[in-house]
C-alpha atoms as a PDB file:
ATOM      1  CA  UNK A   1     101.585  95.902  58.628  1.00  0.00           C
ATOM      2  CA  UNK A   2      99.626  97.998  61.250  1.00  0.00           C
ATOM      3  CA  UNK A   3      98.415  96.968  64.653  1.00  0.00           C
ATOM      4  CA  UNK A   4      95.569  98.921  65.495  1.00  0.00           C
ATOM      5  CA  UNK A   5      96.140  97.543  69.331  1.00  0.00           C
ATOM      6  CA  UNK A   6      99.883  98.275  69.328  1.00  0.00           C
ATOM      7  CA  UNK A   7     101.647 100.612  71.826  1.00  0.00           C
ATOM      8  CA  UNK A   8     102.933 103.898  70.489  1.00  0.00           C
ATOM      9  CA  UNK A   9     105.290 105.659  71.450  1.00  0.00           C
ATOM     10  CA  UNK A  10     104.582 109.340  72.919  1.00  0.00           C
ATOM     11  CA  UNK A  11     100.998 108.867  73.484  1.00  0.00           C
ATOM     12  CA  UNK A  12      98.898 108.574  77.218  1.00  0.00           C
ATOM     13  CA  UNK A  13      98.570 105.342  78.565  1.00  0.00           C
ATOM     14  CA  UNK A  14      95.161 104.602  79.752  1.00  0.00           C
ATOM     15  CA  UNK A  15      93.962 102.828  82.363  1.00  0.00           C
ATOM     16  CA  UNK A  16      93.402 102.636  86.180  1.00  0.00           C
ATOM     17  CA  UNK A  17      95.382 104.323  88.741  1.00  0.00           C
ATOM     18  CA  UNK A  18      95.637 104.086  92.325  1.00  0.00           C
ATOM     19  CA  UNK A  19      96.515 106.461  95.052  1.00  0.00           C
ATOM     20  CA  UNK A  20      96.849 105.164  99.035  1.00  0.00           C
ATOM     21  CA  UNK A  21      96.592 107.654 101.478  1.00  0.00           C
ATOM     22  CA  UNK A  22      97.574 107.332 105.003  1.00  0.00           C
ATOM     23  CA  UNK A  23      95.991 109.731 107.907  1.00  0.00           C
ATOM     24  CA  UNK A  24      95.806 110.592 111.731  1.00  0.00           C
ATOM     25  CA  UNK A  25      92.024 110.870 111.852  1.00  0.00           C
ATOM     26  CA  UNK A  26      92.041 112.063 114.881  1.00  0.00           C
ATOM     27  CA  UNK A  27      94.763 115.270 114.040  1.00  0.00           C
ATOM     28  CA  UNK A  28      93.294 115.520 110.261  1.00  0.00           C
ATOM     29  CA  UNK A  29      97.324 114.675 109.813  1.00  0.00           C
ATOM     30  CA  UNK A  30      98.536 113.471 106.587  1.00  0.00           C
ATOM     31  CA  UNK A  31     101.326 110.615 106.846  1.00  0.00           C
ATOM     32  CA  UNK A  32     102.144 108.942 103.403  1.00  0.00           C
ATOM     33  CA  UNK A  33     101.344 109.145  99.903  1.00  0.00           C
ATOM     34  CA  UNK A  34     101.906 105.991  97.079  1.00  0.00           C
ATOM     35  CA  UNK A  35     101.055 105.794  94.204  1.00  0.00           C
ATOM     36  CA  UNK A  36     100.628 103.650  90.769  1.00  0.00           C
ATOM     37  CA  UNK A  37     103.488 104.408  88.530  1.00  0.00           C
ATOM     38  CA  UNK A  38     101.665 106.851  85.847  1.00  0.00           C
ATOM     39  CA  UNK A  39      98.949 108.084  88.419  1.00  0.00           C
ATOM     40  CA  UNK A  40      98.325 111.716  88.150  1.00  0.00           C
ATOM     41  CA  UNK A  41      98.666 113.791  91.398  1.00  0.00           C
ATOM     42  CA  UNK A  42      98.966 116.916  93.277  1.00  0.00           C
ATOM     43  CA  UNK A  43     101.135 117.616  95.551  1.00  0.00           C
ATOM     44  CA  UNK A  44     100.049 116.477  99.054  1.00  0.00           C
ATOM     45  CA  UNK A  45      98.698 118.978 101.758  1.00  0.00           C
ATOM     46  CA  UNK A  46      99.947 118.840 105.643  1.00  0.00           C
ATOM     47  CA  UNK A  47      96.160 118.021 106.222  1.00  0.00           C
ATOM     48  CA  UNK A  48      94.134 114.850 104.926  1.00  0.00           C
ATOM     49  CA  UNK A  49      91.216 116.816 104.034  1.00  0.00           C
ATOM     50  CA  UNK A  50      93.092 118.842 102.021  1.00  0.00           C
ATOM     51  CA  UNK A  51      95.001 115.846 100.157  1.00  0.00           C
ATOM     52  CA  UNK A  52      91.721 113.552  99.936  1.00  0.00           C
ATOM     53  CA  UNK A  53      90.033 117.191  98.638  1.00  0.00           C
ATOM     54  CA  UNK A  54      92.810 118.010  95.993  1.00  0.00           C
ATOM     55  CA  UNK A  55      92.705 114.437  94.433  1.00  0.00           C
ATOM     56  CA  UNK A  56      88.785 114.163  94.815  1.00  0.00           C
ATOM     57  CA  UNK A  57      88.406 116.756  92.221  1.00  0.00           C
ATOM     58  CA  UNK A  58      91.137 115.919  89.889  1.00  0.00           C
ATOM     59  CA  UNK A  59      88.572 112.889  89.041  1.00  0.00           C
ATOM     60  CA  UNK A  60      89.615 110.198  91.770  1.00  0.00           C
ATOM     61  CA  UNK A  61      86.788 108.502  93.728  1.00  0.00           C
ATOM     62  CA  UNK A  62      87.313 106.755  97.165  1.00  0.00           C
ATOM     63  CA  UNK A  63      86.807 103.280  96.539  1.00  0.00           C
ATOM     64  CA  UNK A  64      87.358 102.340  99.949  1.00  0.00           C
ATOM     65  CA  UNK A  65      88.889 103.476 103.869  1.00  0.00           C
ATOM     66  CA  UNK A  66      90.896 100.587 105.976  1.00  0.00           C
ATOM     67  CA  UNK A  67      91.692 100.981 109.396  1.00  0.00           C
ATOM     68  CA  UNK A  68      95.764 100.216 109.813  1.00  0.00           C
ATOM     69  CA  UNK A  69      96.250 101.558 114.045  1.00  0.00           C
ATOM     70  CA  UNK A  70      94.513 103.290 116.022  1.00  0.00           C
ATOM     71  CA  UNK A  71      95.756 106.680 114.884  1.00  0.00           C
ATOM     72  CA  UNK A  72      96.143 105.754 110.962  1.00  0.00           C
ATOM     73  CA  UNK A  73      93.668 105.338 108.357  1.00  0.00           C
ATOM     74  CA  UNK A  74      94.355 104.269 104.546  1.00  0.00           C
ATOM     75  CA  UNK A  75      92.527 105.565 101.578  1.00  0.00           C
ATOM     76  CA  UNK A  76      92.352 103.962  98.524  1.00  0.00           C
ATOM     77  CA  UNK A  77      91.308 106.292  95.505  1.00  0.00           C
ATOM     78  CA  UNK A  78      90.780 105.508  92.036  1.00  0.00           C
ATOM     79  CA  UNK A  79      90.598 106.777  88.713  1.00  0.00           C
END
């Protein structure tokens, strides 16, 4: 009997993914990456700009920016 909703084996999963990234704001630093399990990424750039860039136009969106410190920022991207 066939599932039409069953996994399979070798194929994408689909769904959404999340990326945090932590910052200096102040030095455009980059401090810390996570990441969902199957999320997609490049490899993260010394600057912020260049990390929030990279995964900006691999098809995340910035769903939102939290204040941690004074010196750290968290974004949280999604896809």
């Amino acid at each position: 009997m066939f599932y039409r909703n069953q996994p399979q084996i070798g194929t994408a999963w689909h769904g959404r993914h999340i990326i945090l990234v932590r910052c200096n704001p102040y030095t455009n630093q980059f401090i810390y990456l996570d990441k969902s399990l199957h999320a997609p990424i490049e490899p993260p750039h010394e600057t912020c700009a260049e990390t929030v860039a990279q995964l900006i136009s691999i098809g995340y969106t910035i769903q939102t920016v939290v204040p941690i410190s004074h010196t750290e920022v968290q974004y949280v991207l999604v896809k």
